[in-house]
PDB file of N, CA and C in Angstrom:
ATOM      1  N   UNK A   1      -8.031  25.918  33.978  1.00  0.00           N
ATOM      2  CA  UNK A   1      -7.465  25.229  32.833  1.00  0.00           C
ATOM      3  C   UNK A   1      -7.309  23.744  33.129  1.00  0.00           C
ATOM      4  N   UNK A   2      -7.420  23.333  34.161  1.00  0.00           N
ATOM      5  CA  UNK A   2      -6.213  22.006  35.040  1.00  0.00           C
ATOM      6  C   UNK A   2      -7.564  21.584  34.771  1.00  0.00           C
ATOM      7  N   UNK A   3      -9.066  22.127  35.423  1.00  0.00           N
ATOM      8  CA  UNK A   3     -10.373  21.263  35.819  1.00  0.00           C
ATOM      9  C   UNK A   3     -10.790  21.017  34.277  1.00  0.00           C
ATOM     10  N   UNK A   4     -10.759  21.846  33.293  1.00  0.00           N
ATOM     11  CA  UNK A   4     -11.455  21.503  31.451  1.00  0.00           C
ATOM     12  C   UNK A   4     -10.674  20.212  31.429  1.00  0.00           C
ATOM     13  N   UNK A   5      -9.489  20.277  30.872  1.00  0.00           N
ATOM     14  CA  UNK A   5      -9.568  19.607  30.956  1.00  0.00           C
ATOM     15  C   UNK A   5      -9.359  18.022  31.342  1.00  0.00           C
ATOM     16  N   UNK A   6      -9.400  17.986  33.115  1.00  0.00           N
ATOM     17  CA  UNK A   6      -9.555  16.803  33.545  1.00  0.00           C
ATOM     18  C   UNK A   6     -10.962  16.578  33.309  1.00  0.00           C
ATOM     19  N   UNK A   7     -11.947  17.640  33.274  1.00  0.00           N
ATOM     20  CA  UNK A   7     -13.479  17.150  32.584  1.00  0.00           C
ATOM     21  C   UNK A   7     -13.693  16.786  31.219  1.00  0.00           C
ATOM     22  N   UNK A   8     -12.310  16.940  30.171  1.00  0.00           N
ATOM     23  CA  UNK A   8     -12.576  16.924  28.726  1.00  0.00           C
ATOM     24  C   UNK A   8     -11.770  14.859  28.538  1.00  0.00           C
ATOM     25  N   UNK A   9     -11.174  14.852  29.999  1.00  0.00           N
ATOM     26  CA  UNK A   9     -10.493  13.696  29.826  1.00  0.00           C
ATOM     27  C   UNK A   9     -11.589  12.620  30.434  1.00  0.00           C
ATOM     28  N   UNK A  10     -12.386  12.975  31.010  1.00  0.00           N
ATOM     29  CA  UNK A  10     -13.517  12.753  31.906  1.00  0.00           C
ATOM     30  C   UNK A  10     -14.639  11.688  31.176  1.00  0.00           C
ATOM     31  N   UNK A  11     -15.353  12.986  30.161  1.00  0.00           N
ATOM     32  CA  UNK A  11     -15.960  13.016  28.835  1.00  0.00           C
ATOM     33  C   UNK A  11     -15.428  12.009  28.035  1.00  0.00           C
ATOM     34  N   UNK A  12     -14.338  11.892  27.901  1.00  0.00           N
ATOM     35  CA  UNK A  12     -13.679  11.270  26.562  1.00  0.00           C
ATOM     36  C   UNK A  12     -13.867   9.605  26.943  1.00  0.00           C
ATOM     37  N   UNK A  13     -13.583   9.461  28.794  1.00  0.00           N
ATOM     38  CA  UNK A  13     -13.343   7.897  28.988  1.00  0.00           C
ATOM     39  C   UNK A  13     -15.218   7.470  29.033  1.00  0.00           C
ATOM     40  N   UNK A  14     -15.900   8.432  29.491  1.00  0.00           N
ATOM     41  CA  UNK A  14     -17.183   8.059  29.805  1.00  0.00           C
ATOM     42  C   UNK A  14     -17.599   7.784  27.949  1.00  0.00           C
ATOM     43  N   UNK A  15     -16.931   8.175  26.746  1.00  0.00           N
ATOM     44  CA  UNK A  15     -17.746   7.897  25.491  1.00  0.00           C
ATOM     45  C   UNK A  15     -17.124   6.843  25.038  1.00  0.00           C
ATOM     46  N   UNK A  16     -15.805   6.188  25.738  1.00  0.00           N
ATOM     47  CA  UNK A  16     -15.514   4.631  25.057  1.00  0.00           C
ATOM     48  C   UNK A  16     -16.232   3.967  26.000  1.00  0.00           C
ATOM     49  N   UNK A  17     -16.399   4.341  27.042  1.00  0.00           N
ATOM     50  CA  UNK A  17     -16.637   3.095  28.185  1.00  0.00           C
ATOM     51  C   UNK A  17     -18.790   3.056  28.015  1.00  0.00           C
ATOM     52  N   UNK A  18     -19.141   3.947  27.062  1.00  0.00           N
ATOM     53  CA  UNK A  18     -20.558   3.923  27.515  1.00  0.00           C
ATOM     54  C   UNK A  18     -21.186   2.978  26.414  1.00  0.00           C
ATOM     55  N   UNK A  19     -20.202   2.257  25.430  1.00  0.00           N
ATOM     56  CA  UNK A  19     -21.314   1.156  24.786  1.00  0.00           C
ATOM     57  C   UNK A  19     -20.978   0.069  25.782  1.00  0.00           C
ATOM     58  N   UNK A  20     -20.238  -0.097  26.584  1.00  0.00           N
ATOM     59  CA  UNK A  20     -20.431  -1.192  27.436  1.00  0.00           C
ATOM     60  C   UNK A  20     -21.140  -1.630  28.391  1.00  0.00           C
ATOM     61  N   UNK A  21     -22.001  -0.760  28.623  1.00  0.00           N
ATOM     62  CA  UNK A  21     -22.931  -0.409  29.386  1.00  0.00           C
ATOM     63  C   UNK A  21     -23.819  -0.954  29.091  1.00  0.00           C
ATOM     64  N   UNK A  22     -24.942  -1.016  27.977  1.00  0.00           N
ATOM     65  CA  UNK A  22     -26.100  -2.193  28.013  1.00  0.00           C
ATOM     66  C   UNK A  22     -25.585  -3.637  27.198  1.00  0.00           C
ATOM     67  N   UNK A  23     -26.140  -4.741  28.020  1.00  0.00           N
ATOM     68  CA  UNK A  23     -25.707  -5.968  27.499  1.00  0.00           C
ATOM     69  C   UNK A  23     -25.648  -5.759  26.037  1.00  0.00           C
ATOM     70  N   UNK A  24     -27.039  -5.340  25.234  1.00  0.00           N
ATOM     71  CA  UNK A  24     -27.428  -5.764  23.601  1.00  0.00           C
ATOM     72  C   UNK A  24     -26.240  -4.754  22.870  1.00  0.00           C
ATOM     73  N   UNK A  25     -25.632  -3.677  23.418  1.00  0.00           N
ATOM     74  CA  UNK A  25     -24.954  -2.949  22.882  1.00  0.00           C
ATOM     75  C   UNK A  25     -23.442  -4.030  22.735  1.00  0.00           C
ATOM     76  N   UNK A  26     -23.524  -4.651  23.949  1.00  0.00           N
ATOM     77  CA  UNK A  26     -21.951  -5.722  23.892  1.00  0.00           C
ATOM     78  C   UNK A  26     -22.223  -6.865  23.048  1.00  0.00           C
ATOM     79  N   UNK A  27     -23.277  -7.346  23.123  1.00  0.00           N
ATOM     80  CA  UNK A  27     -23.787  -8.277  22.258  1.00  0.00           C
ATOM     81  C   UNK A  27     -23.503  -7.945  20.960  1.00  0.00           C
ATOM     82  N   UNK A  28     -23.520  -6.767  20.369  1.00  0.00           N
ATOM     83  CA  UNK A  28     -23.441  -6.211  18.886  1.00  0.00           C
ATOM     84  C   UNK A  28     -22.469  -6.284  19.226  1.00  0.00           C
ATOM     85  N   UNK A  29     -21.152  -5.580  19.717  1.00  0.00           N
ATOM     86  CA  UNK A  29     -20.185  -5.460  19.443  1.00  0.00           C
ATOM     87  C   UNK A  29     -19.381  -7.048  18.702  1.00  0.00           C
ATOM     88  N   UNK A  30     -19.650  -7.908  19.614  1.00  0.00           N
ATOM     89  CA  UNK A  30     -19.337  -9.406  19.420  1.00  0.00           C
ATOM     90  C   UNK A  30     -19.828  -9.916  18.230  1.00  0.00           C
ATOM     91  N   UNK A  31     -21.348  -9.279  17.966  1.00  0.00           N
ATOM     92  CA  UNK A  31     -21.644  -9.978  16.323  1.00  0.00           C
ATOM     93  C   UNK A  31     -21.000  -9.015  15.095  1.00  0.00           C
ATOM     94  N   UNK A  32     -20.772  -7.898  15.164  1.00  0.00           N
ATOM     95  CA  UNK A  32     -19.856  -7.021  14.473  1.00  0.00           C
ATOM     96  C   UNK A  32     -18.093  -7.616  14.508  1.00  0.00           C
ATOM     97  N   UNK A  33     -17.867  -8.103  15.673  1.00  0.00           N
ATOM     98  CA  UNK A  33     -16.612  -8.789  15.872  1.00  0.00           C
ATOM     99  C   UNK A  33     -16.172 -10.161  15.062  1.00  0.00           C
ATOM    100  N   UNK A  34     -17.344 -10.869  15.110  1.00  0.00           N
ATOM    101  CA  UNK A  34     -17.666 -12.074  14.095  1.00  0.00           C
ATOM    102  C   UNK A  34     -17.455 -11.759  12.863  1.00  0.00           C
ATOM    103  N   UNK A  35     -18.421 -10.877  12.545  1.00  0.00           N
ATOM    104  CA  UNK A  35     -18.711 -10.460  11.016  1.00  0.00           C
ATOM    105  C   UNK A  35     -17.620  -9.958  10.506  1.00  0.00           C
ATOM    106  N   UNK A  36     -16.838  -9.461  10.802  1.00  0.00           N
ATOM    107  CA  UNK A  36     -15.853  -8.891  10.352  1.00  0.00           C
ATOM    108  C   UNK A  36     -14.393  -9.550  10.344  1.00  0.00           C
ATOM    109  N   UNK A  37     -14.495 -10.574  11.564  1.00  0.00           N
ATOM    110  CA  UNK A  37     -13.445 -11.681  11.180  1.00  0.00           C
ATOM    111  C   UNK A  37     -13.700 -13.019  10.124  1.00  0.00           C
ATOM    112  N   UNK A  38     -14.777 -12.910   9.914  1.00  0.00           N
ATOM    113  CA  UNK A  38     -15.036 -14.282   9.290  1.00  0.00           C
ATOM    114  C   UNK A  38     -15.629 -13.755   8.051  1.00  0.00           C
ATOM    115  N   UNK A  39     -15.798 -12.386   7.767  1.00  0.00           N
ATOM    116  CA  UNK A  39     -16.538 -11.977   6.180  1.00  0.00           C
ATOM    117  C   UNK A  39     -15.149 -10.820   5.780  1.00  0.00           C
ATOM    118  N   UNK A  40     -15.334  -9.868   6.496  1.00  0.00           N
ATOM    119  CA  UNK A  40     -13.876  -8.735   5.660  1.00  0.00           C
ATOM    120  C   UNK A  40     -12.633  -8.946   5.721  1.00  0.00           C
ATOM    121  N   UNK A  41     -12.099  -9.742   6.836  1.00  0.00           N
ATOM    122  CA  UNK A  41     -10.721  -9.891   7.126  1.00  0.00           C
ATOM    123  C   UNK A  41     -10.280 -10.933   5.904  1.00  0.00           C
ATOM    124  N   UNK A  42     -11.077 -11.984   5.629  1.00  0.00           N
ATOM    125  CA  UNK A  42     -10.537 -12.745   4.309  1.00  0.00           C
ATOM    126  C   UNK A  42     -10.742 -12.127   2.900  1.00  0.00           C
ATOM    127  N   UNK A  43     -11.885 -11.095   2.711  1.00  0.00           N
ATOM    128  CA  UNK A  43     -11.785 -10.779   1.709  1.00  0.00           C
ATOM    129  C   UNK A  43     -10.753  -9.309   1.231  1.00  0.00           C
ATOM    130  N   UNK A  44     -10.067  -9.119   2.319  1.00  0.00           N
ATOM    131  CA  UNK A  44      -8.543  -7.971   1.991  1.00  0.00           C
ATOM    132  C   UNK A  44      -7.671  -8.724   0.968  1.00  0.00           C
ATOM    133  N   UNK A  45      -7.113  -9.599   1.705  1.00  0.00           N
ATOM    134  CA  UNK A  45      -5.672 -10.011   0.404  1.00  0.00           C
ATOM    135  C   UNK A  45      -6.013 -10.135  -0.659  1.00  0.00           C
ATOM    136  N   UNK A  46      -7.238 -10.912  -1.349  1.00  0.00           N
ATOM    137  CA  UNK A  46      -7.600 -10.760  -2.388  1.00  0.00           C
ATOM    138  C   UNK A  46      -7.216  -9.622  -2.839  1.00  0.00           C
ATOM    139  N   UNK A  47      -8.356  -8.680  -2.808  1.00  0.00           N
ATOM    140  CA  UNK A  47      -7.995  -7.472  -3.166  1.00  0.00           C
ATOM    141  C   UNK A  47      -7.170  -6.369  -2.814  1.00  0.00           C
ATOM    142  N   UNK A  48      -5.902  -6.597  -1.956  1.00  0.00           N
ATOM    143  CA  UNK A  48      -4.955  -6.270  -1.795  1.00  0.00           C
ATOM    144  C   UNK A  48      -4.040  -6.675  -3.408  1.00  0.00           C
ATOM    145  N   UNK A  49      -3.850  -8.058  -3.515  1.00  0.00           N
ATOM    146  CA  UNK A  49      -3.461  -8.544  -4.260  1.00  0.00           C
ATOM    147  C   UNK A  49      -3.986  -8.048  -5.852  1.00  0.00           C
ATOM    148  N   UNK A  50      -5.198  -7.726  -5.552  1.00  0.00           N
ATOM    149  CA  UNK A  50      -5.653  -7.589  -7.423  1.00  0.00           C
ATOM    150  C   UNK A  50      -5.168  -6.443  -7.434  1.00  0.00           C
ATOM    151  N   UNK A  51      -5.428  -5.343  -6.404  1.00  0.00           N
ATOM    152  CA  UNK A  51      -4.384  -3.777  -6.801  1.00  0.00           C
ATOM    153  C   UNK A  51      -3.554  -4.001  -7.223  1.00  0.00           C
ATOM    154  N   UNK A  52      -2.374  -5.080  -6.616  1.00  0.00           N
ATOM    155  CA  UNK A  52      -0.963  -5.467  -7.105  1.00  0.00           C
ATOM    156  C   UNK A  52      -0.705  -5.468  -8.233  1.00  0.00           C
ATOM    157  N   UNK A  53      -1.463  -6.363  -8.469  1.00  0.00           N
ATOM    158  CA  UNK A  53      -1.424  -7.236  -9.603  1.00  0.00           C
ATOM    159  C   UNK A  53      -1.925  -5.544 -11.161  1.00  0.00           C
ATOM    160  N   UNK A  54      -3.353  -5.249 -10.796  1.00  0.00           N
ATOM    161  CA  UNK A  54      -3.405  -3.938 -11.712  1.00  0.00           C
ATOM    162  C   UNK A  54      -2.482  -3.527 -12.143  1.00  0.00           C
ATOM    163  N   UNK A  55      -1.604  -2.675 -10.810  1.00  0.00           N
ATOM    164  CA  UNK A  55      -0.601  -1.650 -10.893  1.00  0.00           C
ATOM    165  C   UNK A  55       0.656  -2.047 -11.285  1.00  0.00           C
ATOM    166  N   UNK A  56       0.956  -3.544 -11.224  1.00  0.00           N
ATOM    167  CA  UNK A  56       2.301  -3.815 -11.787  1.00  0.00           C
ATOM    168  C   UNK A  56       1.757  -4.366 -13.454  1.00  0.00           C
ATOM    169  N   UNK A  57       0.454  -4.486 -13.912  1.00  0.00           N
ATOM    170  CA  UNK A  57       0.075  -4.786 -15.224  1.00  0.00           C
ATOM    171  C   UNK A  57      -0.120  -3.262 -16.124  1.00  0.00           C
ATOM    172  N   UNK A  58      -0.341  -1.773 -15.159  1.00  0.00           N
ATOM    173  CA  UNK A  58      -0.187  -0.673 -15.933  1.00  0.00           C
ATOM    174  C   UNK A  58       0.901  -0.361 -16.373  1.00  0.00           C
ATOM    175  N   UNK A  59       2.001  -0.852 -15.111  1.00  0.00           N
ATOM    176  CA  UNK A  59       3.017   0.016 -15.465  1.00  0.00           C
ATOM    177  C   UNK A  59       4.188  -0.908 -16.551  1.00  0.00           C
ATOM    178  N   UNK A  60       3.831  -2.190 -17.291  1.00  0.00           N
ATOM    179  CA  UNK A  60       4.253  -2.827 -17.608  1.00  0.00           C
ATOM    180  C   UNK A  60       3.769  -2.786 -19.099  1.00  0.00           C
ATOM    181  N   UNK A  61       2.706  -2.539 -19.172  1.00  0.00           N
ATOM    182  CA  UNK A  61       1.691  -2.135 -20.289  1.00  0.00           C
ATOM    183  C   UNK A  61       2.207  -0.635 -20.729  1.00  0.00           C
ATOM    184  N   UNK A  62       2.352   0.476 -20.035  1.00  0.00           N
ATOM    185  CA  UNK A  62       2.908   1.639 -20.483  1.00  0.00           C
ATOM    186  C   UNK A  62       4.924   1.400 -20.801  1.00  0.00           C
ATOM    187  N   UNK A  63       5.283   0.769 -20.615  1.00  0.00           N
ATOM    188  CA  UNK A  63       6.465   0.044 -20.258  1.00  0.00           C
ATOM    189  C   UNK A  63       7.063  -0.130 -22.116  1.00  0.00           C
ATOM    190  N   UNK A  64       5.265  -1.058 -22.094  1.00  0.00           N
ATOM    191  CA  UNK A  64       5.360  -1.742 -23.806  1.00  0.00           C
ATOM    192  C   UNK A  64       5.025  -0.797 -24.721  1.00  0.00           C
ATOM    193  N   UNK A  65       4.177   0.239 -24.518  1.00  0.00           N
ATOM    194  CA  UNK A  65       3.885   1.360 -25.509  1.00  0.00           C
ATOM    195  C   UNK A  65       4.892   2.350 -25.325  1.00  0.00           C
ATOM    196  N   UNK A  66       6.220   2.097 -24.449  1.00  0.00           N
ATOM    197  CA  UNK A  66       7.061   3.400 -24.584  1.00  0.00           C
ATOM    198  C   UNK A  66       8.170   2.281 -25.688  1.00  0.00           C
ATOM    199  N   UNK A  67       8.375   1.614 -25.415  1.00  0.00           N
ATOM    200  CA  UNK A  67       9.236   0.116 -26.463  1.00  0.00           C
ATOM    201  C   UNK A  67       8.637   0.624 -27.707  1.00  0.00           C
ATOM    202  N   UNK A  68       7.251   0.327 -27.893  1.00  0.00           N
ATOM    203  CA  UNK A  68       6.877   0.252 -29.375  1.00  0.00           C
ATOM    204  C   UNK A  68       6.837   1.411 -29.974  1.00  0.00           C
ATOM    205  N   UNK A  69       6.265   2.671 -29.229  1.00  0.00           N
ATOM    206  CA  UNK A  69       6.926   3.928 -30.116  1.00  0.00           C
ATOM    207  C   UNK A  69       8.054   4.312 -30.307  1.00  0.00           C
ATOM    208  N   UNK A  70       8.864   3.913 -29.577  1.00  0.00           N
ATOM    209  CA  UNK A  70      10.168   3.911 -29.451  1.00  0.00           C
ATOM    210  C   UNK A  70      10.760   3.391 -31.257  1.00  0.00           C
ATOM    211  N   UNK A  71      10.635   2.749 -31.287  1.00  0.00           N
ATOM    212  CA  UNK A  71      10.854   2.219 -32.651  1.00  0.00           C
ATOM    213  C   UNK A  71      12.342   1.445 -32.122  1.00  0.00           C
ATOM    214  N   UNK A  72      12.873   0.913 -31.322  1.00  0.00           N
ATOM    215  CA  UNK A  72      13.581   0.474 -30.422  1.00  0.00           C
ATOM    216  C   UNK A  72      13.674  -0.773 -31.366  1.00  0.00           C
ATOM    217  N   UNK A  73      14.884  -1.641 -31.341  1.00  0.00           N
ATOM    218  CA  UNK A  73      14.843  -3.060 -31.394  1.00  0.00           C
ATOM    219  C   UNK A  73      15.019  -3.851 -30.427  1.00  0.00           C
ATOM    220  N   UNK A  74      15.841  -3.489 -29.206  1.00  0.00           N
ATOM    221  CA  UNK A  74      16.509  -3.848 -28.166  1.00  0.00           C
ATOM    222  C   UNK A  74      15.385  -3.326 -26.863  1.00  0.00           C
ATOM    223  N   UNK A  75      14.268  -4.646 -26.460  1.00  0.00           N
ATOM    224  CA  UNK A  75      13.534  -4.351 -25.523  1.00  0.00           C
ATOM    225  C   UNK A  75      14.015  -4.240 -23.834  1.00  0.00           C
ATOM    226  N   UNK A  76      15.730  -4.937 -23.895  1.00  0.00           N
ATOM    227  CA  UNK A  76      16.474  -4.397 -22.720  1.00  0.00           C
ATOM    228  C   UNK A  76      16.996  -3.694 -22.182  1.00  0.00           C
ATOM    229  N   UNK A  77      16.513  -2.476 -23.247  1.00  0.00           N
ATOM    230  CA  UNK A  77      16.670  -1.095 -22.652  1.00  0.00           C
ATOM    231  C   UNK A  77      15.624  -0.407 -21.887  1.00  0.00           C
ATOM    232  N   UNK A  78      14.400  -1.317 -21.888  1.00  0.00           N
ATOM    233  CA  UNK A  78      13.016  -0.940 -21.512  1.00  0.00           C
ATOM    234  C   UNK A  78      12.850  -1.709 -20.077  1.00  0.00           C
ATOM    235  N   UNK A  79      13.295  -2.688 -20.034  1.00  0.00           N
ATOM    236  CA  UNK A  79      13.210  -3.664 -19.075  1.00  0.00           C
ATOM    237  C   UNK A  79      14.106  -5.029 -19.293  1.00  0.00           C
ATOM    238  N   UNK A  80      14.751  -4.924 -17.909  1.00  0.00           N
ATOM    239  CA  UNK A  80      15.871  -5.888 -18.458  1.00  0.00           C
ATOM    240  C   UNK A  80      15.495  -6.809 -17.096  1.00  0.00           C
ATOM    241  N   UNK A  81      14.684  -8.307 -17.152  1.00  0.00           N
ATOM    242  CA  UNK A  81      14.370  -9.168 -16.192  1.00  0.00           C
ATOM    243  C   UNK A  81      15.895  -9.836 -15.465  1.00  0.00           C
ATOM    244  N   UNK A  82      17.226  -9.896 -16.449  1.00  0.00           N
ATOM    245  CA  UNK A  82      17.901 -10.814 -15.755  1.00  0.00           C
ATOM    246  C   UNK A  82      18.409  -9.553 -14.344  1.00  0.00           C
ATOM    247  N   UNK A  83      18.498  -8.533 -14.573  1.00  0.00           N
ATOM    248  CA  UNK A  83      18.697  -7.952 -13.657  1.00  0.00           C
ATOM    249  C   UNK A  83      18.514  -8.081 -12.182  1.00  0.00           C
ATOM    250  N   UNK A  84      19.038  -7.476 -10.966  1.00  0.00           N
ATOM    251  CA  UNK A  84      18.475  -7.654  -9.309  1.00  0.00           C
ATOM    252  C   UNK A  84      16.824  -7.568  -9.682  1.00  0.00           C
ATOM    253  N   UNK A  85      16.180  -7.682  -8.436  1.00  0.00           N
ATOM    254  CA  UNK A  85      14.990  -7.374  -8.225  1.00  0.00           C
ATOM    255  C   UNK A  85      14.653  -6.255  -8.561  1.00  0.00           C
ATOM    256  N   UNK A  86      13.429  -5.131  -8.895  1.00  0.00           N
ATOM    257  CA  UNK A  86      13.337  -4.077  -8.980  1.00  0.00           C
ATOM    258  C   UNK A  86      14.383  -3.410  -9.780  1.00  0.00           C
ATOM    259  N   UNK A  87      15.646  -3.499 -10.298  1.00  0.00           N
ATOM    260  CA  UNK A  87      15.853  -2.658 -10.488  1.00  0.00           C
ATOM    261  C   UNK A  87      16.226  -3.069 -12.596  1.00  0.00           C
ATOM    262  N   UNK A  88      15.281  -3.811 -12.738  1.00  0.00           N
ATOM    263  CA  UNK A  88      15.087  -3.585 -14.538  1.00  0.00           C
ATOM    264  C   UNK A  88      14.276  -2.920 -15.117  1.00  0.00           C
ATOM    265  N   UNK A  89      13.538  -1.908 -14.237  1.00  0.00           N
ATOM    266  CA  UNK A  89      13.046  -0.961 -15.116  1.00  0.00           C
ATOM    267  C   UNK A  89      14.327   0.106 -15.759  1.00  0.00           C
ATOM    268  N   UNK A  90      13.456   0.830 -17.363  1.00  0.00           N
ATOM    269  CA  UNK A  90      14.146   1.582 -17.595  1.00  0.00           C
ATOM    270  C   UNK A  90      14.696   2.337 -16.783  1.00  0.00           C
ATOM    271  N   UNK A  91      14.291   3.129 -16.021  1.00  0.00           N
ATOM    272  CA  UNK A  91      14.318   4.607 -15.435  1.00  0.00           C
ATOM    273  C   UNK A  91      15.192   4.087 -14.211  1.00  0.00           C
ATOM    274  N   UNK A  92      14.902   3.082 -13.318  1.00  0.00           N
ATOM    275  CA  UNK A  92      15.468   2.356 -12.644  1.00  0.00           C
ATOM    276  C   UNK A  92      17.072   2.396 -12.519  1.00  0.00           C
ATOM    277  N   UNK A  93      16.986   1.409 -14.371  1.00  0.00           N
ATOM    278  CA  UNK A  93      18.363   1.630 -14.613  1.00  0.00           C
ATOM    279  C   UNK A  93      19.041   2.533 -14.742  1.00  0.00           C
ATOM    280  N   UNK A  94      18.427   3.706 -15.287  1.00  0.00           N
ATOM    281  CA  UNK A  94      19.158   5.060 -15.896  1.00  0.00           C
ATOM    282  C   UNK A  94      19.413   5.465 -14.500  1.00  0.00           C
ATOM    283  N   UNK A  95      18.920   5.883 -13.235  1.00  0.00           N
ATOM    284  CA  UNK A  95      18.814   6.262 -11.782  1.00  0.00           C
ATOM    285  C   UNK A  95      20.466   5.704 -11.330  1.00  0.00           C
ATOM    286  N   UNK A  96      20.001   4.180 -11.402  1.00  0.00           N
ATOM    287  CA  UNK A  96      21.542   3.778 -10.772  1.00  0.00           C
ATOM    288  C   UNK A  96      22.760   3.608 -11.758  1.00  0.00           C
ATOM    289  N   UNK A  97      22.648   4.047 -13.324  1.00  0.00           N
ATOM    290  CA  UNK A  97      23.911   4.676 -14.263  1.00  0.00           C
ATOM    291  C   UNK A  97      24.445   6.054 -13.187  1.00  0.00           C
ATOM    292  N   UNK A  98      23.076   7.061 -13.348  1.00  0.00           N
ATOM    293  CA  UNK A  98      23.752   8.150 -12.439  1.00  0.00           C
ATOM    294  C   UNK A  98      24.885   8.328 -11.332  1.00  0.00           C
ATOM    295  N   UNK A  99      24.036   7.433 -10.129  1.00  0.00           N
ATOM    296  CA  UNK A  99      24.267   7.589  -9.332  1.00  0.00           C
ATOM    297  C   UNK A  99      26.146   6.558  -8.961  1.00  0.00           C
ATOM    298  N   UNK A 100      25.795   5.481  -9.772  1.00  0.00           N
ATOM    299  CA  UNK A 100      27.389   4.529 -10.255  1.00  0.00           C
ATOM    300  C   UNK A 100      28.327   6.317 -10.927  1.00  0.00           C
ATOM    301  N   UNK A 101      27.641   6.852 -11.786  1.00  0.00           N
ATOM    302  CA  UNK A 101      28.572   7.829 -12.609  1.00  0.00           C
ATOM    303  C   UNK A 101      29.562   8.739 -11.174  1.00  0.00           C
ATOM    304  N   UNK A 102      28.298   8.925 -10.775  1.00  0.00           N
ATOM    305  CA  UNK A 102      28.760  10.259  -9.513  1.00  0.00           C
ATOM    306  C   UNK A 102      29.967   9.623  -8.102  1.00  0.00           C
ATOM    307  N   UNK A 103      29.503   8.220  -8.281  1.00  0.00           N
ATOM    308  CA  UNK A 103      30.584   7.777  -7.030  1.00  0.00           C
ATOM    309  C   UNK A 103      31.526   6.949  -7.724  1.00  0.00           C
ATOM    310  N   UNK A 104      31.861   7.006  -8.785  1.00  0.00           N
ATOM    311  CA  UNK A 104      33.022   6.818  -9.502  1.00  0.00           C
ATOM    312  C   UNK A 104      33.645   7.894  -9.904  1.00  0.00           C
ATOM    313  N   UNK A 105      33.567   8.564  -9.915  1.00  0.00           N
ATOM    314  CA  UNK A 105      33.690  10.101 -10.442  1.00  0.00           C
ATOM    315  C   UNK A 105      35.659  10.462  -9.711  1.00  0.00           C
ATOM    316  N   UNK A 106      36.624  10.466 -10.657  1.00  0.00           N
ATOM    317  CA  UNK A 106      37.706  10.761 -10.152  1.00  0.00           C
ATOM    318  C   UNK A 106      38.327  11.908 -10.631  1.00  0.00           C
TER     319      UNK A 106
END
């Protein structure tokens, strides 16, 4: 049991350590190293950012079609901006009514 696997640990160092082994294989590694700092690493935040940006424009957009069927006049029941951070969504608010209800509770 002890010899697998010190041979499975064996195996494992000989398959990181074996692209280092021919120069052109290290050579790639370095132009893959390039390429990827100077072409993908800048193009993440972007599109980190446009997800953002999507997902806080769906849920803001479904936000407005629950307001307008609503037949509502008062859109600060839907979303109230002067509020903390995060917490002017509807549901938001209704969450921490609860939870204010339960630790006031005498």
């Amino acid at each position: 049991m002890a010899s697998s696997i010190g041979e499975l640990a064996i195996v494992a160092h000989k398959f990181i350590t074996a692209p280092q082994a021919n120069p052109q294989t290290f050579c790639n590694v370095i132009k893959l190293g390039t390429f990827v700092r100077t072409v993908v690493w800048p193009c993440l935040p972007p599109l980190m950012m446009y997800q953002y940006i999507r997902g806080k424009d769906e849920d803001m957009y479904a936000i407005e079609v629950l307001y307008h069927k609503s037949g509502s006049s008062e859109p600060k029941a839907f979303w109230d901006g002067s509020r903390l951070r995060g917490s002017g969504h509807w549901r938001m608010m209704q969450d921490l009514e609860t939870i204010r209800a339960a630790a006031n509770a005498e």
